[in-house]
PDB file of N, CA and C in Angstrom:
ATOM      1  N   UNK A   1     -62.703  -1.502 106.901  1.00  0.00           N
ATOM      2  CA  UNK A   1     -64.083  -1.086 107.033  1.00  0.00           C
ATOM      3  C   UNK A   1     -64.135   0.162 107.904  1.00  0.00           C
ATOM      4  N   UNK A   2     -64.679   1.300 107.316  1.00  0.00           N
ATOM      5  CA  UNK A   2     -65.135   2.552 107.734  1.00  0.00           C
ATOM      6  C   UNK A   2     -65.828   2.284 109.419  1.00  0.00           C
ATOM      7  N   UNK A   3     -65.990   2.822 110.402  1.00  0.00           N
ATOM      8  CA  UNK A   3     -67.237   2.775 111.331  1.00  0.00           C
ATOM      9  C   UNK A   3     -67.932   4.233 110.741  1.00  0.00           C
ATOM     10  N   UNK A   4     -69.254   4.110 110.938  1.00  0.00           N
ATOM     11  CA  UNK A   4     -70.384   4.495 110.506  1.00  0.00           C
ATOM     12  C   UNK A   4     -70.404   6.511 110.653  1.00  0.00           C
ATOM     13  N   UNK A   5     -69.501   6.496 111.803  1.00  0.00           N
ATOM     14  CA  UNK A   5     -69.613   7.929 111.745  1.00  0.00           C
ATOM     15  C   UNK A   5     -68.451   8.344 111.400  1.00  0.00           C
ATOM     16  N   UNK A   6     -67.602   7.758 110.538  1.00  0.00           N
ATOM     17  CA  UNK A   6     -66.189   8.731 109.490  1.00  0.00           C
ATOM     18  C   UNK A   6     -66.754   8.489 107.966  1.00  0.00           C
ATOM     19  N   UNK A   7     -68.152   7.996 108.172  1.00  0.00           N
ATOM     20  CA  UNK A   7     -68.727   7.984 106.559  1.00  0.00           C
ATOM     21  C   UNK A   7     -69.431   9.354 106.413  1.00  0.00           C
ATOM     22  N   UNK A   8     -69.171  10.133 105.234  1.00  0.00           N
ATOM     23  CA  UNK A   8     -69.638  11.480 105.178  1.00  0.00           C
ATOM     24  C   UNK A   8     -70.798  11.058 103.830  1.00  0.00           C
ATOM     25  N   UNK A   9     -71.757  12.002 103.862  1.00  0.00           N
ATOM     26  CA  UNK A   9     -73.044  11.953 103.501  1.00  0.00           C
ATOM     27  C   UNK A   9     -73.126  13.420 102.530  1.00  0.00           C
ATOM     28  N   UNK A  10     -72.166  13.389 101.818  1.00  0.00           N
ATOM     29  CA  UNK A  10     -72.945  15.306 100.718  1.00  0.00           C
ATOM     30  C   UNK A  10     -73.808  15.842 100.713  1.00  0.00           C
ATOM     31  N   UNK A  11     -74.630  14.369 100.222  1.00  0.00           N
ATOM     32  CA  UNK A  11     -76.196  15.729  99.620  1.00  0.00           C
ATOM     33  C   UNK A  11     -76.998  15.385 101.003  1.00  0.00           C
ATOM     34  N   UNK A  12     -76.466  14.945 102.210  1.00  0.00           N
ATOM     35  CA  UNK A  12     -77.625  15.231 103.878  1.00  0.00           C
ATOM     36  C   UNK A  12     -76.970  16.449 104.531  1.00  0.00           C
ATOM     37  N   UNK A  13     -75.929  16.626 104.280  1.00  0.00           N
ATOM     38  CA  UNK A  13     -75.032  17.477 104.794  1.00  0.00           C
ATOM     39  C   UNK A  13     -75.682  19.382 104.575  1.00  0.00           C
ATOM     40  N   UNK A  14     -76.161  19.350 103.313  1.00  0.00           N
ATOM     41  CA  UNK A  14     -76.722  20.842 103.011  1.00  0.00           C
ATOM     42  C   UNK A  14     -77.702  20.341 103.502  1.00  0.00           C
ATOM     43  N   UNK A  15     -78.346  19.724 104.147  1.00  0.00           N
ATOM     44  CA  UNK A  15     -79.883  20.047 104.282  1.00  0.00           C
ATOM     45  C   UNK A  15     -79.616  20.243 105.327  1.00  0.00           C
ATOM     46  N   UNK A  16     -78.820  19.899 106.717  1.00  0.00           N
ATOM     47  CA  UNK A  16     -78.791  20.406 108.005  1.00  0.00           C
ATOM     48  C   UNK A  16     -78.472  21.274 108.366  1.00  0.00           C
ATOM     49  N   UNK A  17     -77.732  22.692 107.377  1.00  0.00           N
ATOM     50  CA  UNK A  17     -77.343  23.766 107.708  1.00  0.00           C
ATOM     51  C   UNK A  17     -78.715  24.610 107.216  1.00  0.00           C
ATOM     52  N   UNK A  18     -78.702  25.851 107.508  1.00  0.00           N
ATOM     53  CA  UNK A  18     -79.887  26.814 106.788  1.00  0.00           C
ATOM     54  C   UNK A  18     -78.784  27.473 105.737  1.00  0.00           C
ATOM     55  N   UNK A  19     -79.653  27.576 104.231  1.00  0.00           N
ATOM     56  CA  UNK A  19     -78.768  28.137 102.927  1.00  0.00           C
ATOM     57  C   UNK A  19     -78.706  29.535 103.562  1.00  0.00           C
ATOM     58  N   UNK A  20     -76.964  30.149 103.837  1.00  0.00           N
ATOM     59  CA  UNK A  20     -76.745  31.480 104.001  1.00  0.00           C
ATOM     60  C   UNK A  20     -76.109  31.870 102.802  1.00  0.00           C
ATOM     61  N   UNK A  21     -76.792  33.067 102.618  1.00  0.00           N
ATOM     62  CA  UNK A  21     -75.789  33.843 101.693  1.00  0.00           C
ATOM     63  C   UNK A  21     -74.920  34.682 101.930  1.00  0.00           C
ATOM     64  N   UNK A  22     -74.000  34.778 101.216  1.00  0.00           N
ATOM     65  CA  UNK A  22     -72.416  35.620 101.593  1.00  0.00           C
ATOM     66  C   UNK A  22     -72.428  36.880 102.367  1.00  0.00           C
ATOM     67  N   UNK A  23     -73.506  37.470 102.593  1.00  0.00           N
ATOM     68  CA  UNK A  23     -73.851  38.182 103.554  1.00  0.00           C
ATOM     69  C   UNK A  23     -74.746  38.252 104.835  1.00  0.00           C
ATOM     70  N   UNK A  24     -74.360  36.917 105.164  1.00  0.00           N
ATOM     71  CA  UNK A  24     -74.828  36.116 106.262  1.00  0.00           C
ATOM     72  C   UNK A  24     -75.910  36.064 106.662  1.00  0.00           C
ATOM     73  N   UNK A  25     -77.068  36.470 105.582  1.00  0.00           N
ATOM     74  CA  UNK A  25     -78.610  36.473 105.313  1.00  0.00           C
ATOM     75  C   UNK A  25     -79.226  35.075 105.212  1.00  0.00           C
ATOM     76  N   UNK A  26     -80.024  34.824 105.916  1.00  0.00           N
ATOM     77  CA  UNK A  26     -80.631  33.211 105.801  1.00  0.00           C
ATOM     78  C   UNK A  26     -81.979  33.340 105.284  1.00  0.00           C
ATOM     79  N   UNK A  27     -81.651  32.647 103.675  1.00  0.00           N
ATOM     80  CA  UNK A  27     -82.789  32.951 102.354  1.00  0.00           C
ATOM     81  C   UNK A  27     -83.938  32.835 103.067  1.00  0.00           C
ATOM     82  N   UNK A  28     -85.015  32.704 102.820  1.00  0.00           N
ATOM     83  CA  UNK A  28     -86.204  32.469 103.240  1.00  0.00           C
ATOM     84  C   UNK A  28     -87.568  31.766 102.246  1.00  0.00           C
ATOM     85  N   UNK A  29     -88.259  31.333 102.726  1.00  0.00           N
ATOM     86  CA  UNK A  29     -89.164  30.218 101.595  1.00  0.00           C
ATOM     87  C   UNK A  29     -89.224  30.761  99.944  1.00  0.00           C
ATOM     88  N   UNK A  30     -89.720  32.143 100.136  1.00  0.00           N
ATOM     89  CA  UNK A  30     -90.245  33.207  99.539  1.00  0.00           C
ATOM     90  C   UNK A  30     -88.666  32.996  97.740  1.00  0.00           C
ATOM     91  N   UNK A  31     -87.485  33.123  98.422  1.00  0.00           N
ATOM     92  CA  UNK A  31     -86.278  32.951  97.466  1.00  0.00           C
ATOM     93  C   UNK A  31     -86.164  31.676  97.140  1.00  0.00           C
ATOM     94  N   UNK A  32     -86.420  31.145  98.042  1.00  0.00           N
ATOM     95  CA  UNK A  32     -85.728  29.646  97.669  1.00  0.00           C
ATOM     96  C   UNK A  32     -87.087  28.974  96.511  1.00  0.00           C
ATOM     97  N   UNK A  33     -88.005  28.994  96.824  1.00  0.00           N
ATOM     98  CA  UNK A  33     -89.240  28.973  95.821  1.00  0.00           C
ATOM     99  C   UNK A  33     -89.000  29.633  94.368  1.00  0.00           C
ATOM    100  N   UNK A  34     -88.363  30.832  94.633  1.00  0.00           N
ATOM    101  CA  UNK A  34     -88.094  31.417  93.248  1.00  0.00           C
ATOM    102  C   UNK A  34     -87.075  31.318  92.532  1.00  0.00           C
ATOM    103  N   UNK A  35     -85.714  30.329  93.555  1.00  0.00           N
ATOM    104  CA  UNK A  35     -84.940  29.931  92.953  1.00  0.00           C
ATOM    105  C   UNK A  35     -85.039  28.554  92.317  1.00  0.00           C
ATOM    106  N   UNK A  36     -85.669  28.463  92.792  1.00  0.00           N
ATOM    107  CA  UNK A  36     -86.845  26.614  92.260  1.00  0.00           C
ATOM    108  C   UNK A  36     -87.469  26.587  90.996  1.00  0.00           C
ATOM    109  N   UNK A  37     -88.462  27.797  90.929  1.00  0.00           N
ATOM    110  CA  UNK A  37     -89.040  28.170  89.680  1.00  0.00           C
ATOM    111  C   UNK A  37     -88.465  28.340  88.257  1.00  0.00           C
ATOM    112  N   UNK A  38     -87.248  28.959  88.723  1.00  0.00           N
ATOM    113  CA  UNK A  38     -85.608  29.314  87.966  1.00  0.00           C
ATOM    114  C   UNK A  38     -85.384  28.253  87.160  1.00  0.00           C
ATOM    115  N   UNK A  39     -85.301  27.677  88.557  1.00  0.00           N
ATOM    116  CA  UNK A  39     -84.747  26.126  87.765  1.00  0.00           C
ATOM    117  C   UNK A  39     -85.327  25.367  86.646  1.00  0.00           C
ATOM    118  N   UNK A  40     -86.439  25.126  87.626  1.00  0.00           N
ATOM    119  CA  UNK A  40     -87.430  24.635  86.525  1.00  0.00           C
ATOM    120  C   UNK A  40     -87.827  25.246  85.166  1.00  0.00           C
ATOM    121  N   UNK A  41     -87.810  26.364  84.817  1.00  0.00           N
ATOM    122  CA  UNK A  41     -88.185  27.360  83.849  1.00  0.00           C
ATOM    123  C   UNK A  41     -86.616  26.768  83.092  1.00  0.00           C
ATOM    124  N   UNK A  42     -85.576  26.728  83.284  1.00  0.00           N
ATOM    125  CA  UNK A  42     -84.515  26.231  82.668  1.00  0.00           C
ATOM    126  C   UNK A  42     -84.632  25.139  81.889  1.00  0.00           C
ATOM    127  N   UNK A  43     -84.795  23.894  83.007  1.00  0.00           N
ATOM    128  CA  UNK A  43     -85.156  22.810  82.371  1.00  0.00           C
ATOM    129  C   UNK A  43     -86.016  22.694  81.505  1.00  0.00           C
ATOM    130  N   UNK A  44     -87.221  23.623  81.440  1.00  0.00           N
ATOM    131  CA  UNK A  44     -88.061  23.520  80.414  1.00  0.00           C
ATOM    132  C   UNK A  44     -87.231  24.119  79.043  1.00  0.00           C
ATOM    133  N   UNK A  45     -87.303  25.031  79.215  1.00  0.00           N
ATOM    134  CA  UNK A  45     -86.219  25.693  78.016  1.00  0.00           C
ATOM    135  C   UNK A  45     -85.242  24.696  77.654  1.00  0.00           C
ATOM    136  N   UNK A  46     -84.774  23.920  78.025  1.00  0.00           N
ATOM    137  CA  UNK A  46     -83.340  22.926  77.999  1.00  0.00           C
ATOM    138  C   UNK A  46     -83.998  22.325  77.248  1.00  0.00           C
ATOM    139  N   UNK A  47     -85.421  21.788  77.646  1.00  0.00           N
ATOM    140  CA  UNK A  47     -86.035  20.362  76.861  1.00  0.00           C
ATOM    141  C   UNK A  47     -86.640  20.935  75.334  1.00  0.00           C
ATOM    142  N   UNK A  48     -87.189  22.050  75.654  1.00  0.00           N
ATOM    143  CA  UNK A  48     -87.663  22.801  74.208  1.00  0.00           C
ATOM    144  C   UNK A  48     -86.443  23.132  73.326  1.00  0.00           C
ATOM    145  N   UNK A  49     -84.988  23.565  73.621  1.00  0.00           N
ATOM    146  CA  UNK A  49     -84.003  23.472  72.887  1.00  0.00           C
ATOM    147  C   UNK A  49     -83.682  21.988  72.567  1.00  0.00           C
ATOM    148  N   UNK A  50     -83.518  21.039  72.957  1.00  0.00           N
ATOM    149  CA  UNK A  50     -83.198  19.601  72.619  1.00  0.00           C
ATOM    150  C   UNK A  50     -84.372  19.001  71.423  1.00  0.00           C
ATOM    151  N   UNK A  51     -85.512  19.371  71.639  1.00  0.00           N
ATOM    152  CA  UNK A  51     -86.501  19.251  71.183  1.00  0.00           C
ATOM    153  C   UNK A  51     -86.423  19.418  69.774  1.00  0.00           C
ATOM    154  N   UNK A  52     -86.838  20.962  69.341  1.00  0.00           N
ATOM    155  CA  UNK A  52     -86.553  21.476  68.328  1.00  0.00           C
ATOM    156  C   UNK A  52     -84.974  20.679  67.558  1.00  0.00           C
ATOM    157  N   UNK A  53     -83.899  20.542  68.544  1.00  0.00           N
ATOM    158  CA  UNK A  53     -82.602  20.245  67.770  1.00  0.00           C
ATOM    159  C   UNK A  53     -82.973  18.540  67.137  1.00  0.00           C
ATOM    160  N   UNK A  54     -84.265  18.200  67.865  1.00  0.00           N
ATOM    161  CA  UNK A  54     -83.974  16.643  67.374  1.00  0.00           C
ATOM    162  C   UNK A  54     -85.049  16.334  66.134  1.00  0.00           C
ATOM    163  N   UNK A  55     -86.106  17.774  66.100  1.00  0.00           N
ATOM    164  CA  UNK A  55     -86.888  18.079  65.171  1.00  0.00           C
ATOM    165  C   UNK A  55     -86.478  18.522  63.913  1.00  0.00           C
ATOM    166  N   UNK A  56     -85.190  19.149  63.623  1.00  0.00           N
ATOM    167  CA  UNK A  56     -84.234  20.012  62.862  1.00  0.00           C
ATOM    168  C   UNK A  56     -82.929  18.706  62.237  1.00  0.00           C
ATOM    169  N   UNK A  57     -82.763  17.984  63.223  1.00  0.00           N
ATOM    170  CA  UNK A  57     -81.879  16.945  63.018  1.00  0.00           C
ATOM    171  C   UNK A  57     -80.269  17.518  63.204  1.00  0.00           C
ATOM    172  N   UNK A  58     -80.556  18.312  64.442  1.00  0.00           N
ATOM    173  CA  UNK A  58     -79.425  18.838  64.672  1.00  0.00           C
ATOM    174  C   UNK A  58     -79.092  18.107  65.985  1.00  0.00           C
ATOM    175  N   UNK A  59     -79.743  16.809  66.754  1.00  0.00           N
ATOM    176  CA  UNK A  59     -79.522  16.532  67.440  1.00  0.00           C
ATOM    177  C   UNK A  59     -80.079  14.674  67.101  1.00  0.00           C
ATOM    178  N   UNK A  60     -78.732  13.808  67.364  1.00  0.00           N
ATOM    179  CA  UNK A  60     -78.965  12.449  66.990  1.00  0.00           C
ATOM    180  C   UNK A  60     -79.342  11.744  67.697  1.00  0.00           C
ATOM    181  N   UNK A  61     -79.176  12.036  69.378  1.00  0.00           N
ATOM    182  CA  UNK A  61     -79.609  11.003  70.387  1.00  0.00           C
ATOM    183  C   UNK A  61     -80.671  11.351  70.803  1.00  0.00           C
ATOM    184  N   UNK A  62     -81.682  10.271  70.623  1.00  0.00           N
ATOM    185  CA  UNK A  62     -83.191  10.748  70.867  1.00  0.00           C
ATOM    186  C   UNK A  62     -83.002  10.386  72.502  1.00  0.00           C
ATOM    187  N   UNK A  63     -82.282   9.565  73.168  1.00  0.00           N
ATOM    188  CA  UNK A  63     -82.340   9.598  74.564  1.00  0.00           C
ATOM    189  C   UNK A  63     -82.150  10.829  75.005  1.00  0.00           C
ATOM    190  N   UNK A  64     -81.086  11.705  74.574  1.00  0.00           N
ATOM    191  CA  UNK A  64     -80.562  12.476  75.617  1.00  0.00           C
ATOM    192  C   UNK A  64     -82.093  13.660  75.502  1.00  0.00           C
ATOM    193  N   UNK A  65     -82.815  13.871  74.152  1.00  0.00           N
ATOM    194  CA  UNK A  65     -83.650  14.655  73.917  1.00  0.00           C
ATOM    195  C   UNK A  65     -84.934  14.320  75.384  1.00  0.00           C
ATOM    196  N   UNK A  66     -85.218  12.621  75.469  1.00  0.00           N
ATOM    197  CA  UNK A  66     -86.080  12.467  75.875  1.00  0.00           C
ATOM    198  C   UNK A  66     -85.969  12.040  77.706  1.00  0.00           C
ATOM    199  N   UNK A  67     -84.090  12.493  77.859  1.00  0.00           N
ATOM    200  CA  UNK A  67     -83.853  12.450  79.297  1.00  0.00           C
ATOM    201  C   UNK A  67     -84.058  14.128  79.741  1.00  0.00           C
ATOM    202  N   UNK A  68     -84.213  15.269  78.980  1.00  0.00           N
ATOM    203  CA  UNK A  68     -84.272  16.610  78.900  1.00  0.00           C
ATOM    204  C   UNK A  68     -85.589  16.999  78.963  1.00  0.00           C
ATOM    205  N   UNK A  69     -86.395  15.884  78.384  1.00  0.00           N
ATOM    206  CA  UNK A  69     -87.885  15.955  78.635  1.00  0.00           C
ATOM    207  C   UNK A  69     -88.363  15.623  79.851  1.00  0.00           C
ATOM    208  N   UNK A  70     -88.009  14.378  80.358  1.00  0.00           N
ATOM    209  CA  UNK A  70     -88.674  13.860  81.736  1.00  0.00           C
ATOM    210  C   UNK A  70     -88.028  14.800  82.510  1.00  0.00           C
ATOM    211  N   UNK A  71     -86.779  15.076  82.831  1.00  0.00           N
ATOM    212  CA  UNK A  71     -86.402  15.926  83.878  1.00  0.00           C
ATOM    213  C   UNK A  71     -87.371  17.265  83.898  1.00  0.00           C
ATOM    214  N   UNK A  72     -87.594  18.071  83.123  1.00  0.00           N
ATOM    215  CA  UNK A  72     -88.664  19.006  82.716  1.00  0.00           C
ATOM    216  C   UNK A  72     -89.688  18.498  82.721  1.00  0.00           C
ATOM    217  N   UNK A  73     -90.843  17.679  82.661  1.00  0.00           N
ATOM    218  CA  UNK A  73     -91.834  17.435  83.257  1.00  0.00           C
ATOM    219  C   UNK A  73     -91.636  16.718  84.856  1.00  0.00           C
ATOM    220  N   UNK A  74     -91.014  16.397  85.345  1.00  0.00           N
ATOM    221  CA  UNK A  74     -90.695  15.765  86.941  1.00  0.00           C
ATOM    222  C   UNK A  74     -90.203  17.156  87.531  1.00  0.00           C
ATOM    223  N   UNK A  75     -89.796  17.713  87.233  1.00  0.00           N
ATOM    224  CA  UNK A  75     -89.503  19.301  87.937  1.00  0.00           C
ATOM    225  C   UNK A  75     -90.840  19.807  87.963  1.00  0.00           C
ATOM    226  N   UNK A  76     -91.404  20.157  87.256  1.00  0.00           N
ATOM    227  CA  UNK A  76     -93.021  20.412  86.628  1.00  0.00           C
ATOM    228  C   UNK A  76     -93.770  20.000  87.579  1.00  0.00           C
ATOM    229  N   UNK A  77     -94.007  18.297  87.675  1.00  0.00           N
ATOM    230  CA  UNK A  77     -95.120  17.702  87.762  1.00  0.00           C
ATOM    231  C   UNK A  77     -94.508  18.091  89.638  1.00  0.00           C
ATOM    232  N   UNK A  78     -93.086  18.124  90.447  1.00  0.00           N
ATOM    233  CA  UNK A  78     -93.083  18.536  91.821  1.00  0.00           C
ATOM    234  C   UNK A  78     -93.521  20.043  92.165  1.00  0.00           C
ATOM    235  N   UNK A  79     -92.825  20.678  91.559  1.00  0.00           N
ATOM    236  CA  UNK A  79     -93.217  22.397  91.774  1.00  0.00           C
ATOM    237  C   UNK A  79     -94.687  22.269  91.802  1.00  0.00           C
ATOM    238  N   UNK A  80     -95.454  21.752  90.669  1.00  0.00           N
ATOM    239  CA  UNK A  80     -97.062  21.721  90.931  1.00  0.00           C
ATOM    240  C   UNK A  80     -97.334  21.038  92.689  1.00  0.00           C
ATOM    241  N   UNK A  81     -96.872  20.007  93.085  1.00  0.00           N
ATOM    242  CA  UNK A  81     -97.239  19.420  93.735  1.00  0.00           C
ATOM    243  C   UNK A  81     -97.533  20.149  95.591  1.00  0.00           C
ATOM    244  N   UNK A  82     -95.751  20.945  95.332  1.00  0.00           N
ATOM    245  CA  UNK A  82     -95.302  22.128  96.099  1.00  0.00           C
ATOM    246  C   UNK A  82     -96.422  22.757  96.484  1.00  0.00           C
ATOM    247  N   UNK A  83     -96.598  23.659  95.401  1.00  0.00           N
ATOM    248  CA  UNK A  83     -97.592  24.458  95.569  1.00  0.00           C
ATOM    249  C   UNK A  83     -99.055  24.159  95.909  1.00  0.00           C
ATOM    250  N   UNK A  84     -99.344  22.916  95.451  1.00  0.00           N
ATOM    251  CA  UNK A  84    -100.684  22.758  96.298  1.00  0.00           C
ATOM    252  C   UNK A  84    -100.816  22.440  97.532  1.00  0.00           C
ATOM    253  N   UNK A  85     -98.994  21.385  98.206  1.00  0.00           N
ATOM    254  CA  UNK A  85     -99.316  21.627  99.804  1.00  0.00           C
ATOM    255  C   UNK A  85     -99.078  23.337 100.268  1.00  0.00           C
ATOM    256  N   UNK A  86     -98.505  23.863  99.452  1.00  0.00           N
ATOM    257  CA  UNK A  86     -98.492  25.424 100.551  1.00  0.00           C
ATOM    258  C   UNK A  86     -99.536  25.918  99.886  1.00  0.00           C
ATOM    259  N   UNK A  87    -100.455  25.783  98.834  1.00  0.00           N
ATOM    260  CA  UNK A  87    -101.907  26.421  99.217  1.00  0.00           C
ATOM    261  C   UNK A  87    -102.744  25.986 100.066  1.00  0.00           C
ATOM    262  N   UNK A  88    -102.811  24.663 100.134  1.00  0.00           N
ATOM    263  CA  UNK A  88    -103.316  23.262 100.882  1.00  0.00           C
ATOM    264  C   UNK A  88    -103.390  24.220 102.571  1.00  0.00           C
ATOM    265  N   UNK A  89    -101.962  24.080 102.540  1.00  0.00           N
ATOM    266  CA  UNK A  89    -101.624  24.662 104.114  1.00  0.00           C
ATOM    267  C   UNK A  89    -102.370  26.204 104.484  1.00  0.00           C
ATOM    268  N   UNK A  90    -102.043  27.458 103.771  1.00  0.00           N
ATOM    269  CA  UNK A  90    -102.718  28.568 103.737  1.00  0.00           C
ATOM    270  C   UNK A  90    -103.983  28.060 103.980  1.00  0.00           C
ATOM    271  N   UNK A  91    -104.681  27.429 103.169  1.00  0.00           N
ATOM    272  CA  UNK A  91    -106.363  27.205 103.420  1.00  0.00           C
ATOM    273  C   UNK A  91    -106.372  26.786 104.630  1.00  0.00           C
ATOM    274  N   UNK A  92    -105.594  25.879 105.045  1.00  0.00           N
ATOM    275  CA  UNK A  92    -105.771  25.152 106.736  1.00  0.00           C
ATOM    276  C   UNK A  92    -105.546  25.914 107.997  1.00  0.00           C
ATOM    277  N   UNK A  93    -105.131  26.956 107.940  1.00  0.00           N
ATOM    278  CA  UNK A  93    -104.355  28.184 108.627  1.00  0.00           C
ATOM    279  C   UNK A  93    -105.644  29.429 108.693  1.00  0.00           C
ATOM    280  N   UNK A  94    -105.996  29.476 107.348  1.00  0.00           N
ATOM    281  CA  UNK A  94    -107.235  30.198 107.291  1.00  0.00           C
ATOM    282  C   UNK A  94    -108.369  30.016 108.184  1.00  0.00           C
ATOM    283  N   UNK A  95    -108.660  28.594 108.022  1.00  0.00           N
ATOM    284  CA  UNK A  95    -109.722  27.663 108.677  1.00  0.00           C
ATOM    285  C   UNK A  95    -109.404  27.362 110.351  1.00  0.00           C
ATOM    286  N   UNK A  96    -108.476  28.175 110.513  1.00  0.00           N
ATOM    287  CA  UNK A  96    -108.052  28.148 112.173  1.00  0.00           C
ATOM    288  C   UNK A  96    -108.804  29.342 112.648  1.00  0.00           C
ATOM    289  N   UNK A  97    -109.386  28.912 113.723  1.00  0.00           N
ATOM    290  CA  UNK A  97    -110.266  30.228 114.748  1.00  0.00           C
ATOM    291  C   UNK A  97    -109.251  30.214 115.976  1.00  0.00           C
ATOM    292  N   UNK A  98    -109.154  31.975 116.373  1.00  0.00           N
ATOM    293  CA  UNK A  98    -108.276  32.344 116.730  1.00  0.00           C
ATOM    294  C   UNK A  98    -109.239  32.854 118.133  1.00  0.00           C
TER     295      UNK A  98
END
């Protein structure tokens, strides 16, 4: 049996550093948002290619079509969500007297 701190953790591990890039630049909301968008804009495209292939019958597993879908709307339905706490927030920031 392991003790608790020689157990390593991957995906907690990037979140405690700040994302640098190779030129020792530390991204900022502004990129990382647009590398988000990226993403998501992918996945959509991913699900509209699976789509069409299962419409065409160029594609046999209706799961994998309709695991290409939810991931593309759950990317979707967070990025929306995103953005209304950082408009949310702007409005609340606004509404501060200085």
């Amino acid at each position: 049996m392991n003790p608790i701190n020689q157990v390593q953790m991957p995906f907690i591990q990037g979140l405690t550093n700040p994302i640098v890039k190779p030129e020792n630049k530390v991204e900022g909301f502004g990129e990382i948002f647009k590398q988000a968008l990226q993403e998501v804009n992918q996945a959509q495209k991913a699900s509209d290619v699976q789509t069409a292939g299962l419409a065409t019958g160029q594609v046999e597993n209706i799961h994998e079509v309709m695991i290409a879908s939810e991931k593309a709307s759950l990317s979707l339905e967070l990025t929306m969500q995103v953005r209304n706490k950082v408009v949310e927030a702007y409005q609340e920031v606004m509404r501060m007297q200085v």
